[in-house]
Protein backbone atom coordinates (compact mmCIF):
# COMPACT_ATOMS: atom_id res chain seq x y z
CA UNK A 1 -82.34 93.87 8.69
CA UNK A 2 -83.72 89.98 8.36
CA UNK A 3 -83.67 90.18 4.88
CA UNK A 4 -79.52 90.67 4.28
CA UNK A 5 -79.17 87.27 6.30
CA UNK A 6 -82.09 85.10 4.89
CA UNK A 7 -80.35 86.33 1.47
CA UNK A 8 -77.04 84.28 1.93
CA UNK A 9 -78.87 81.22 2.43
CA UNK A 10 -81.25 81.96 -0.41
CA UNK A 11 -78.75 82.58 -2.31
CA UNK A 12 -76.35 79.17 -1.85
CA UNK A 13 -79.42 77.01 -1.99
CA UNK A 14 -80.00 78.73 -5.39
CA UNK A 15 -76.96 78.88 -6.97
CA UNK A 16 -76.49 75.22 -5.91
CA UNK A 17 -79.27 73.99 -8.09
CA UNK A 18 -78.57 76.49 -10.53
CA UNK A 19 -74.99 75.23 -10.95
CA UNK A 20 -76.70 71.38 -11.31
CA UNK A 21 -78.96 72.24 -13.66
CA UNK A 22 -76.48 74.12 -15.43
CA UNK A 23 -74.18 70.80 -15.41
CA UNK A 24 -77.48 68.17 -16.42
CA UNK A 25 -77.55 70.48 -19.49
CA UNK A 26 -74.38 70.58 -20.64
CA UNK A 27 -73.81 66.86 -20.33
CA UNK A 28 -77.11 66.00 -21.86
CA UNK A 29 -75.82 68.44 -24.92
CA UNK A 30 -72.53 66.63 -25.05
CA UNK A 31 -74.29 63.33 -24.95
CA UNK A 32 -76.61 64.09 -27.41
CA UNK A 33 -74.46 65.85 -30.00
CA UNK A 34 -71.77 62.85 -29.69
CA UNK A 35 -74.37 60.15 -29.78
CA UNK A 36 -75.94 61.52 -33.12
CA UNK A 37 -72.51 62.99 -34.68
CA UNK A 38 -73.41 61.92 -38.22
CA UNK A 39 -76.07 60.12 -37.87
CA UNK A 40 -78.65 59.91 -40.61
CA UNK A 41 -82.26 60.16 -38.50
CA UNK A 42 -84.36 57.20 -39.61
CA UNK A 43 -87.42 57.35 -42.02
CA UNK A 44 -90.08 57.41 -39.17
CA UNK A 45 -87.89 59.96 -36.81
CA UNK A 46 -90.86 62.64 -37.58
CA UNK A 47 -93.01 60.31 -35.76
CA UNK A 48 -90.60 59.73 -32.56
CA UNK A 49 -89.97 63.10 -31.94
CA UNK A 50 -93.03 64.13 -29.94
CA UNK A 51 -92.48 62.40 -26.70
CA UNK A 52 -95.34 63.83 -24.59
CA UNK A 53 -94.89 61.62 -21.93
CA UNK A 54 -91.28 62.79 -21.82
CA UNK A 55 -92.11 66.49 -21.70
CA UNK A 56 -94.88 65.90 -18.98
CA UNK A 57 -92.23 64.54 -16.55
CA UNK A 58 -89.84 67.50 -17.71
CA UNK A 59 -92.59 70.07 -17.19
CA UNK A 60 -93.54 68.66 -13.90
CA UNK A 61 -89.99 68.46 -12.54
CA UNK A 62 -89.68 72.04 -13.56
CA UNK A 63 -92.92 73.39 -12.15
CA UNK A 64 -91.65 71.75 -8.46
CA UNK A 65 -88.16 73.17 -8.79
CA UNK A 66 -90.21 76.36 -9.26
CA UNK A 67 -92.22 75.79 -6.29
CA UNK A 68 -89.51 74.93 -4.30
CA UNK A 69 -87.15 77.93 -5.23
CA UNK A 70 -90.56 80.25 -4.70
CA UNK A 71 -91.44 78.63 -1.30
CA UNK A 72 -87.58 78.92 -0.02
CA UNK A 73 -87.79 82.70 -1.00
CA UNK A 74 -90.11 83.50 0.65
C-alpha cells in the first residue's frame, strides 16, 4: 500500500504549517488586542478599515498555501 507511506510525510509537512499558522494567529491576536487595550478608535477609523490591498496579499498567500498543500497531496 503506497498510500500508508506517502501519508506520514503528508501528514508532517501539514501539520508543520498548520502548527505556524496556528502560532502567526495567535500572536497577531495578542498583538492586536494589547496594542488597542483601551484605545478609543479615531473619528475617521470607518474609513481605514477596508484595507483591500491588505486582504489581496492575505487572499493570495492563502490561495498558494492551498495550492501547495493540494499539489503535495496529491
Amino acid at each position: 500500500m503506497r498510500q500508508r507511506h506517502i501519508f506520514g510525510t503528508v501528514f508532517t509537512v501539514e501539520a508543520a504549517i498548520a502548527g505556524a499558522v496556528f502560532l502567526a494567529v495567535l500572536g497577531l491576536l495578542a498583538w492586536t488586542l494589547l496594542r488597542h487595550r483601551g484605545v478609543r478608535p479615531p473619528a475617521d477609523a470607518a474609513e481605514r478599515s477596508e484595507r483591500p490591498r491588505l486582504e489581496a496579499y492575505y487572499a493570495g498567500a492563502l490561495a498558494a498555501f492551498a495550492v501547495f498543500l493540494v499539489a503535495w497531496t496529491a
